[in-house]
Protein backbone atom coordinates (compact mmCIF):
# COMPACT_ATOMS: atom_id res chain seq x y z
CA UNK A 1 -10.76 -7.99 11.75
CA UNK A 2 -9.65 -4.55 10.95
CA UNK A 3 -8.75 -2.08 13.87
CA UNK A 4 -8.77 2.02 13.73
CA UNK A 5 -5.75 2.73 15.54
CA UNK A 6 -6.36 6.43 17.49
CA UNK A 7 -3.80 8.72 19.37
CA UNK A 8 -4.88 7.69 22.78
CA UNK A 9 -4.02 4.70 22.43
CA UNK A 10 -0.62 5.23 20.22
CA UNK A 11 -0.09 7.73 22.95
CA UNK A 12 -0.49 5.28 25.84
CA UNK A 13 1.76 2.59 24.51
CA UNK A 14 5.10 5.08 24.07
CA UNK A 15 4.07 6.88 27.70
CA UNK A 16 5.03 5.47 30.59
CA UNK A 17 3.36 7.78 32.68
CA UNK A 18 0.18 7.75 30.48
CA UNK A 19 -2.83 5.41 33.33
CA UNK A 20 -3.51 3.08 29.95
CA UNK A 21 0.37 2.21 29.43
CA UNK A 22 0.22 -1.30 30.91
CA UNK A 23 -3.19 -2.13 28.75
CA UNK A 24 -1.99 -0.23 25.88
CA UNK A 25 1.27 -2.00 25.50
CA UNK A 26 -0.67 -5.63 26.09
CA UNK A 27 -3.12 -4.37 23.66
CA UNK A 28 -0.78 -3.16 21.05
CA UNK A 29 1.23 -6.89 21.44
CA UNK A 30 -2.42 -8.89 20.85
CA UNK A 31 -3.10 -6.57 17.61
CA UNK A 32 0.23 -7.15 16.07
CA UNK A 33 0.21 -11.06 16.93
CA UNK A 34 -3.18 -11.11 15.57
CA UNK A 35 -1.64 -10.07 12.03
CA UNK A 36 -4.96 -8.38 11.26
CA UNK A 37 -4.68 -4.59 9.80
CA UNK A 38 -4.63 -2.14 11.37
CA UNK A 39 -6.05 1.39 10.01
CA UNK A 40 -5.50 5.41 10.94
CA UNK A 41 -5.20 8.12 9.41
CA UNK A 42 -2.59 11.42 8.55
CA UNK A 43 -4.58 13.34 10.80
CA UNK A 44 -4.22 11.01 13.55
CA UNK A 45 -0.30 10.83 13.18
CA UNK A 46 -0.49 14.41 12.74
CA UNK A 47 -1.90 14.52 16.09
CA UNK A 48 0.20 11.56 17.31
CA UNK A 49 3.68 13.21 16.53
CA UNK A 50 2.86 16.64 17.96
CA UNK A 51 1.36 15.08 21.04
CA UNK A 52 4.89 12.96 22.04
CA UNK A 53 7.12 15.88 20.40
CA UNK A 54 5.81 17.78 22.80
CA UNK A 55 5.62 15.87 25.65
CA UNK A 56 8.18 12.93 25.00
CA UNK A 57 10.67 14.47 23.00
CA UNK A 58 12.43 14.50 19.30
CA UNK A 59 13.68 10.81 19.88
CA UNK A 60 10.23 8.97 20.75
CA UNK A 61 9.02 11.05 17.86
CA UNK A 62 11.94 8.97 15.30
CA UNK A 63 11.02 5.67 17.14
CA UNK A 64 7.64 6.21 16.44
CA UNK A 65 8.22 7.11 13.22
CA UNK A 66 10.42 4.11 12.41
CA UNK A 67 8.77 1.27 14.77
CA UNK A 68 5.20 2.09 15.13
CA UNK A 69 4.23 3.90 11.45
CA UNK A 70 5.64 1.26 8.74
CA UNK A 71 2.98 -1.15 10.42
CA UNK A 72 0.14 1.02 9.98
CA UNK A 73 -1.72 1.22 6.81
CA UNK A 74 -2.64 4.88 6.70
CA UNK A 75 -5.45 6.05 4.92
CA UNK A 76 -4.97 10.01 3.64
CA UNK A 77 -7.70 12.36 3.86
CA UNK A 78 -8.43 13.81 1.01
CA UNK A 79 -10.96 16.90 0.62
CA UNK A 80 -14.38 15.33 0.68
CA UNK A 81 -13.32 13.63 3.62
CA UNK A 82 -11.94 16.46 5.00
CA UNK A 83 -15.26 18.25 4.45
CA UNK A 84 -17.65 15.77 5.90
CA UNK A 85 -15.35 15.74 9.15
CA UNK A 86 -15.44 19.28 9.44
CA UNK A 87 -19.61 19.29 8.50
CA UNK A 88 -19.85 16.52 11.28
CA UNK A 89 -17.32 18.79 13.68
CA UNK A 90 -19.24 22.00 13.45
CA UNK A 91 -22.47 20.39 13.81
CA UNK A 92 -21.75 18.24 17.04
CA UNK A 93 -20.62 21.97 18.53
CA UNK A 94 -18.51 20.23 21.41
CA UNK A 95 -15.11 21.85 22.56
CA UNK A 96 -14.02 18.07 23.81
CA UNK A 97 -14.66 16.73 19.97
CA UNK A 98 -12.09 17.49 17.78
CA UNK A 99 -11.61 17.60 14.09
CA UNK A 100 -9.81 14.94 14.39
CA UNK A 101 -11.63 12.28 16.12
CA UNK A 102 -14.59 13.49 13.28
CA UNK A 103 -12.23 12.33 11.12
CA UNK A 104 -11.54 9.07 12.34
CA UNK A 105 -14.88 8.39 12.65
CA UNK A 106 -16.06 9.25 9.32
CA UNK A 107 -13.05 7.13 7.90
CA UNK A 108 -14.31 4.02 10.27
CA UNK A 109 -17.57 4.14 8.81
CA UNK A 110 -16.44 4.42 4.99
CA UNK A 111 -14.42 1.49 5.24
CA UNK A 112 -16.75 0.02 7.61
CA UNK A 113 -14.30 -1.00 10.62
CA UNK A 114 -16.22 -1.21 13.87
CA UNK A 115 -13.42 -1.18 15.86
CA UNK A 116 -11.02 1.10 17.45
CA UNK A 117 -8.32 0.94 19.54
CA UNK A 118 -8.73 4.09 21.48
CA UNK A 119 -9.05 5.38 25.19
CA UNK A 120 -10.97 8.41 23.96
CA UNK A 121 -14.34 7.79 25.40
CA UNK A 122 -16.03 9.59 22.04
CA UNK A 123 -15.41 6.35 19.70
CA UNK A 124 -17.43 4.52 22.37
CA UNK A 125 -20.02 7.52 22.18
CA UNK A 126 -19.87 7.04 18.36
CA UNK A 127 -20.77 3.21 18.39
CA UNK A 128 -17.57 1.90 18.03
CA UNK A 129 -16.02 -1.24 19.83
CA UNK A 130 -13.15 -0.58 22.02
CA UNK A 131 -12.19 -3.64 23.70
């Protein structure tokens, strides 16, 4: 089974301090045992790098980088994507909702993966499977 892997949850496994850390890191050990693949996008490690250079530093950002990226298979979004997110963004007209997550979701349903590993509560929203 395919997962979409989102920054909440990427962000949750490097933080410590983050309330999902414990889950997140448990999680992140099933997925990789499970040997299934496991799906995101640039924009999400777009998001995912500025988020823990910001907060965690330079050095979490090369560990990411180096540990948690090479066993991702990223999926780059090209313009028609990027215009269908931002059609979908504008439309939903929520400040919470961003570009990004309309991304993700659009990509989820084009390659038809109905799950996400993700403690954003919109995926859930969405009809997504966050377990």
């Amino acid at each position: 089974m395919t997962t979409f892997i989102d920054t909440s949850a990427l962000y949750a496994v490097l933080c410590g301090n983050d309330p999902n850390h414990e889950d997140a890191q448990r999680k992140w050990i099933t997925l990789l045992d499970q040997d299934e693949p496991l799906v995101s996008t640039n924009y999400v490690l777009v998001e995912t790098i500025k988020l823990i250079q910001h907060r965690l530093g330079m050095q979490v950002v090369r560990d990411f980088q180096d540990d948690a990226v090479p066993l991702l298979q990223i999926i780059w979004v090209d313009d028609a994507q990027h215009q269908a997110a931002v059609t979908a963004f504008l439309m939903m007209g929520r400040r919470q909702l961003s570009l990004v997550d309309c991304s993700s979701f659009f990509t989820m349903r084009n390659l038809d993966i109905r799950t996400a590993f993700a403690y954003d509560p919109h995926f859930i929203e969405q009809g997504f499977v966050c377990p």
